[in-house]
C-alpha atoms as a PDB file:
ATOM      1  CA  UNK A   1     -18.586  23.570  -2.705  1.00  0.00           C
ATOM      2  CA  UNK A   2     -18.142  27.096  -2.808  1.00  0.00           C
ATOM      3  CA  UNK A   3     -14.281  28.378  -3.600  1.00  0.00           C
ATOM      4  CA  UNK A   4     -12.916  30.397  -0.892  1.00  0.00           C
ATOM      5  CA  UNK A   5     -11.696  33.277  -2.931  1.00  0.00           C
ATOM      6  CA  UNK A   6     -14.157  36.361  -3.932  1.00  0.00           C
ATOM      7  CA  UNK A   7     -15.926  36.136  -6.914  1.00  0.00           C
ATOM      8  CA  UNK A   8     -14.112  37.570 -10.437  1.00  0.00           C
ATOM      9  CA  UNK A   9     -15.541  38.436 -13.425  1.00  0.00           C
ATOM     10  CA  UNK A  10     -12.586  36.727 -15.172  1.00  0.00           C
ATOM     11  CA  UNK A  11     -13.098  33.751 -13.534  1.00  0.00           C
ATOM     12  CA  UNK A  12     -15.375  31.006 -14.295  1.00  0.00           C
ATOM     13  CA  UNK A  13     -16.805  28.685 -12.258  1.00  0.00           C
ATOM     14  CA  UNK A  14     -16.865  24.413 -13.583  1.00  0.00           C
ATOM     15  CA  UNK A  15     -18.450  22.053 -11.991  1.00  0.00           C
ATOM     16  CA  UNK A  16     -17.046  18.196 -13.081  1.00  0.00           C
ATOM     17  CA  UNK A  17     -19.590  15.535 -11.975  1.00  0.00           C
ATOM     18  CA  UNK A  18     -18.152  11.918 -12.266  1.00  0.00           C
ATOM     19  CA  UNK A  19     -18.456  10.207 -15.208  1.00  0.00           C
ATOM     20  CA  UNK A  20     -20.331   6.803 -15.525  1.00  0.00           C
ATOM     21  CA  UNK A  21     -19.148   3.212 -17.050  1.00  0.00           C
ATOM     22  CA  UNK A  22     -19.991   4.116 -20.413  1.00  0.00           C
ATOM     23  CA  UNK A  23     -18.814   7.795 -20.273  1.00  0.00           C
ATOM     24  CA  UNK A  24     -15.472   6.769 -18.900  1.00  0.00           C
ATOM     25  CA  UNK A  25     -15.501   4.306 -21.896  1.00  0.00           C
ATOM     26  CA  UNK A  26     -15.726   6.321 -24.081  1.00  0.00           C
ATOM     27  CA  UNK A  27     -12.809   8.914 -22.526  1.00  0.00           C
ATOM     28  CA  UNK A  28     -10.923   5.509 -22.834  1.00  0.00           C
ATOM     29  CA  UNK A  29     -11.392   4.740 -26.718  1.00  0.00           C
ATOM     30  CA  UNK A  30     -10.803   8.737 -27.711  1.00  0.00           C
ATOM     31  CA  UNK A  31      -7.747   8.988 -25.442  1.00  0.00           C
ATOM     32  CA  UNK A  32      -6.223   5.429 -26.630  1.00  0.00           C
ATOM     33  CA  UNK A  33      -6.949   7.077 -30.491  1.00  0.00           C
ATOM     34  CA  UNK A  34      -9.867   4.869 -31.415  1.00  0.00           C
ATOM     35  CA  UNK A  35      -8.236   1.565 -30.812  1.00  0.00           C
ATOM     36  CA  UNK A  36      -9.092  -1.039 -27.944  1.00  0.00           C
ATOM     37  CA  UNK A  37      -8.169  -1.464 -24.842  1.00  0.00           C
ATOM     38  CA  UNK A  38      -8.127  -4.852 -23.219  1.00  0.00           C
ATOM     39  CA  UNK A  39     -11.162  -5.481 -21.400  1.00  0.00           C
ATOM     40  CA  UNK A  40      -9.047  -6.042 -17.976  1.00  0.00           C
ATOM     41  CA  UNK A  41      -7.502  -2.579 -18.319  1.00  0.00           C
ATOM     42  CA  UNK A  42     -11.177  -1.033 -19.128  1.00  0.00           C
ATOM     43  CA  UNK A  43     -11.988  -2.675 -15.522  1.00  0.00           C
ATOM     44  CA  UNK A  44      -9.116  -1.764 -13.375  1.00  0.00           C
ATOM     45  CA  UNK A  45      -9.581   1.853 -14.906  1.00  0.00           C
ATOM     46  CA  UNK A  46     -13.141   1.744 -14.265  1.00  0.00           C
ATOM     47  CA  UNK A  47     -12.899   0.871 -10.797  1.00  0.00           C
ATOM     48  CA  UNK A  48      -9.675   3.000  -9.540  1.00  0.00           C
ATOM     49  CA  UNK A  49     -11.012   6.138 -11.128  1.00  0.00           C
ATOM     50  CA  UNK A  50     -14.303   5.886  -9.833  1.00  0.00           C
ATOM     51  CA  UNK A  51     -15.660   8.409 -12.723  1.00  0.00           C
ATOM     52  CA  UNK A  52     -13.214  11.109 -11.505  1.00  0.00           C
ATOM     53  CA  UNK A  53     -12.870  12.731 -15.124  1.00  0.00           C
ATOM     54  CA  UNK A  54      -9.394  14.357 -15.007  1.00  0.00           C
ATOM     55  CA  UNK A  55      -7.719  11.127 -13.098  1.00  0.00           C
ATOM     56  CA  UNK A  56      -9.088   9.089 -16.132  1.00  0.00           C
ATOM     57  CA  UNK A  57      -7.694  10.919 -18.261  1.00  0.00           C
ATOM     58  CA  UNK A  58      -3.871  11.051 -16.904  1.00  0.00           C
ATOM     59  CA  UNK A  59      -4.063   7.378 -15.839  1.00  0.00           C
ATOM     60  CA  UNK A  60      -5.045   6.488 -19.196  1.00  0.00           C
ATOM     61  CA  UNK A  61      -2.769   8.678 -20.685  1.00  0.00           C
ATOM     62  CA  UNK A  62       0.164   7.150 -18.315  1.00  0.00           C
ATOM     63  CA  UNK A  63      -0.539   3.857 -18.993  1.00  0.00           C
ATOM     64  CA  UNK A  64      -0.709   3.958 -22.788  1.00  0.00           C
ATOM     65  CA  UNK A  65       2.717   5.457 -22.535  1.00  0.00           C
ATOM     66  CA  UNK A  66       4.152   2.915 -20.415  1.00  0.00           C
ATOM     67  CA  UNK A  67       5.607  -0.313 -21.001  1.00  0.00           C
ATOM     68  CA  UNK A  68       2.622  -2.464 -19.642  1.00  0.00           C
ATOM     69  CA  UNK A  69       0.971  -1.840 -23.174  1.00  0.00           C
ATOM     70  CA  UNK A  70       2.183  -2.640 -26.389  1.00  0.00           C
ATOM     71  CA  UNK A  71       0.344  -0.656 -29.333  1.00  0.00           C
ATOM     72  CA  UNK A  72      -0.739  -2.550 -32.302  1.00  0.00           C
ATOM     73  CA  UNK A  73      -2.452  -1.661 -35.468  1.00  0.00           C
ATOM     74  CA  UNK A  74      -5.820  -1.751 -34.204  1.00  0.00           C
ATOM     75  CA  UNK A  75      -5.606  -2.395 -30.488  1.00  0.00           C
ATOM     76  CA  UNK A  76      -3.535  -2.319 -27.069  1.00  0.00           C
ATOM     77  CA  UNK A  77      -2.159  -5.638 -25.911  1.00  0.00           C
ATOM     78  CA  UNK A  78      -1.061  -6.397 -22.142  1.00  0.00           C
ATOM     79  CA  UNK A  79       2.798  -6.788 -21.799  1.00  0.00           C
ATOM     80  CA  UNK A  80       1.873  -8.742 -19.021  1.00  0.00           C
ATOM     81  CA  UNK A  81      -1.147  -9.213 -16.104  1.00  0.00           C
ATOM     82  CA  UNK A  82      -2.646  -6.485 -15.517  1.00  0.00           C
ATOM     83  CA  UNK A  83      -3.501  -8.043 -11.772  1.00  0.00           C
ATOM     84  CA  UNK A  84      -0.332  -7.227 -10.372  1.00  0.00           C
ATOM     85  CA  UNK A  85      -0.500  -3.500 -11.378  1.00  0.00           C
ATOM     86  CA  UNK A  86      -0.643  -0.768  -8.775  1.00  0.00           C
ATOM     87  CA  UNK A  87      -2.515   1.724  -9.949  1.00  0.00           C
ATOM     88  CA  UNK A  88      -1.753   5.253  -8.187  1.00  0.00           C
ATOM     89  CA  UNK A  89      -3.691   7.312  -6.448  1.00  0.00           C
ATOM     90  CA  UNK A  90      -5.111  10.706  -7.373  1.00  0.00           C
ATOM     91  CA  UNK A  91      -2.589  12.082  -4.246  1.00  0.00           C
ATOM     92  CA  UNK A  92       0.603  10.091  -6.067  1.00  0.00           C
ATOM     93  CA  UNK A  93      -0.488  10.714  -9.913  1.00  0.00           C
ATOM     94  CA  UNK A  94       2.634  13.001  -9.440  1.00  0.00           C
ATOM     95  CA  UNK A  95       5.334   9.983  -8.812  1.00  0.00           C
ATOM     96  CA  UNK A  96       3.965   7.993 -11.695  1.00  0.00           C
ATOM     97  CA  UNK A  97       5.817   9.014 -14.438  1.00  0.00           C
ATOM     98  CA  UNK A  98       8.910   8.442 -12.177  1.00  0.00           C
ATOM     99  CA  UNK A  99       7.417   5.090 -11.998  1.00  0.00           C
ATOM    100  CA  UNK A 100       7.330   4.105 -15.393  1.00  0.00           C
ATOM    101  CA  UNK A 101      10.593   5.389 -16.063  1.00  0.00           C
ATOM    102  CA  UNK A 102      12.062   3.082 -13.402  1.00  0.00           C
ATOM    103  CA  UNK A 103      10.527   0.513 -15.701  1.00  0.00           C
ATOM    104  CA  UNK A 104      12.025   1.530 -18.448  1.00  0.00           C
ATOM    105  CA  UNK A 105      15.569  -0.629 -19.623  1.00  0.00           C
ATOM    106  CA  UNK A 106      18.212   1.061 -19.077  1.00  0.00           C
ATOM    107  CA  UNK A 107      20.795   2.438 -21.655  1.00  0.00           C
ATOM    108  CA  UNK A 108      24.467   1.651 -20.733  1.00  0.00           C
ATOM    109  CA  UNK A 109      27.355   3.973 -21.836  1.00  0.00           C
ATOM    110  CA  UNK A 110      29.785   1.216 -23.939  1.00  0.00           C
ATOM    111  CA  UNK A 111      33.337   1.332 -23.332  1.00  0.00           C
ATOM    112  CA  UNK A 112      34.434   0.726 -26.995  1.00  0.00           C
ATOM    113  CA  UNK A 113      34.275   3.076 -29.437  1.00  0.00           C
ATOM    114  CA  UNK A 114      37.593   5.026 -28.054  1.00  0.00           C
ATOM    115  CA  UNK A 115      35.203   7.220 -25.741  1.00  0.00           C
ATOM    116  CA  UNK A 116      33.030   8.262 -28.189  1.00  0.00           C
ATOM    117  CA  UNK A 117      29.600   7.884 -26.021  1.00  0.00           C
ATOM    118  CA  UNK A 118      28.294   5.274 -27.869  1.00  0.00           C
ATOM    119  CA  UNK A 119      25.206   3.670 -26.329  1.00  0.00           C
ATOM    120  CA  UNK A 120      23.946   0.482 -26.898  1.00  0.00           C
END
């Protein structure tokens, strides 16, 4: 691929090749902070992101801030099965985080507390 606009000499030029199985891995493990992910998250990664470096990266980084993992000391655990994620794609990376926050249990406003905005 060449880029359509001229060349610059402030501009530099990166090519990103995908990544393979134990590359992507390895992204995994440094992004998650040196602690393990479960072996059916490794695969659904593996497969979506099909080595494409910077959607590894945000997925991974989406997930482990999401409620479908739960950090522990020394690993991530599944909140639930992973199966019945849906994983976006690169073209809806964008709506994810609205996503997760959809997840996310809501805080309610209480009515006590003479209207001080006390949330429970």
């Amino acid at each position: 691929m060449s880029p359509p606009w001229p060349p610059r000499s402030h501009l530099t030029s990166l090519v990103l090749n995908r990544l393979e199985r134990l590359q992507v891995e390895a992204l995994l493990t440094q992004r998650a902070g040196g602690k393990a992910l479960p072996a059916e998250v490794v695969q659904h990664i593996v497969i979506k992101t099909d080595g494409v470096p910077l959607y590894v990266e945000e997925l991974t980084k989406m997930l482990l801030a999401s409620p479908l993992l739960r950090e522990e000391a020394d690993q991530y655990v599944l909140t639930g099965r992973c199966a019945r994620w849906r994983f976006p794609t690169p073209c809806r990376m964008r709506s994810w985080p609205d996503w997760i926050s959809s997840r996310q249990p809501k805080r309610r406003r209480s009515s006590g507390g003479a209207g001080a905005g006390v949330y429970l």
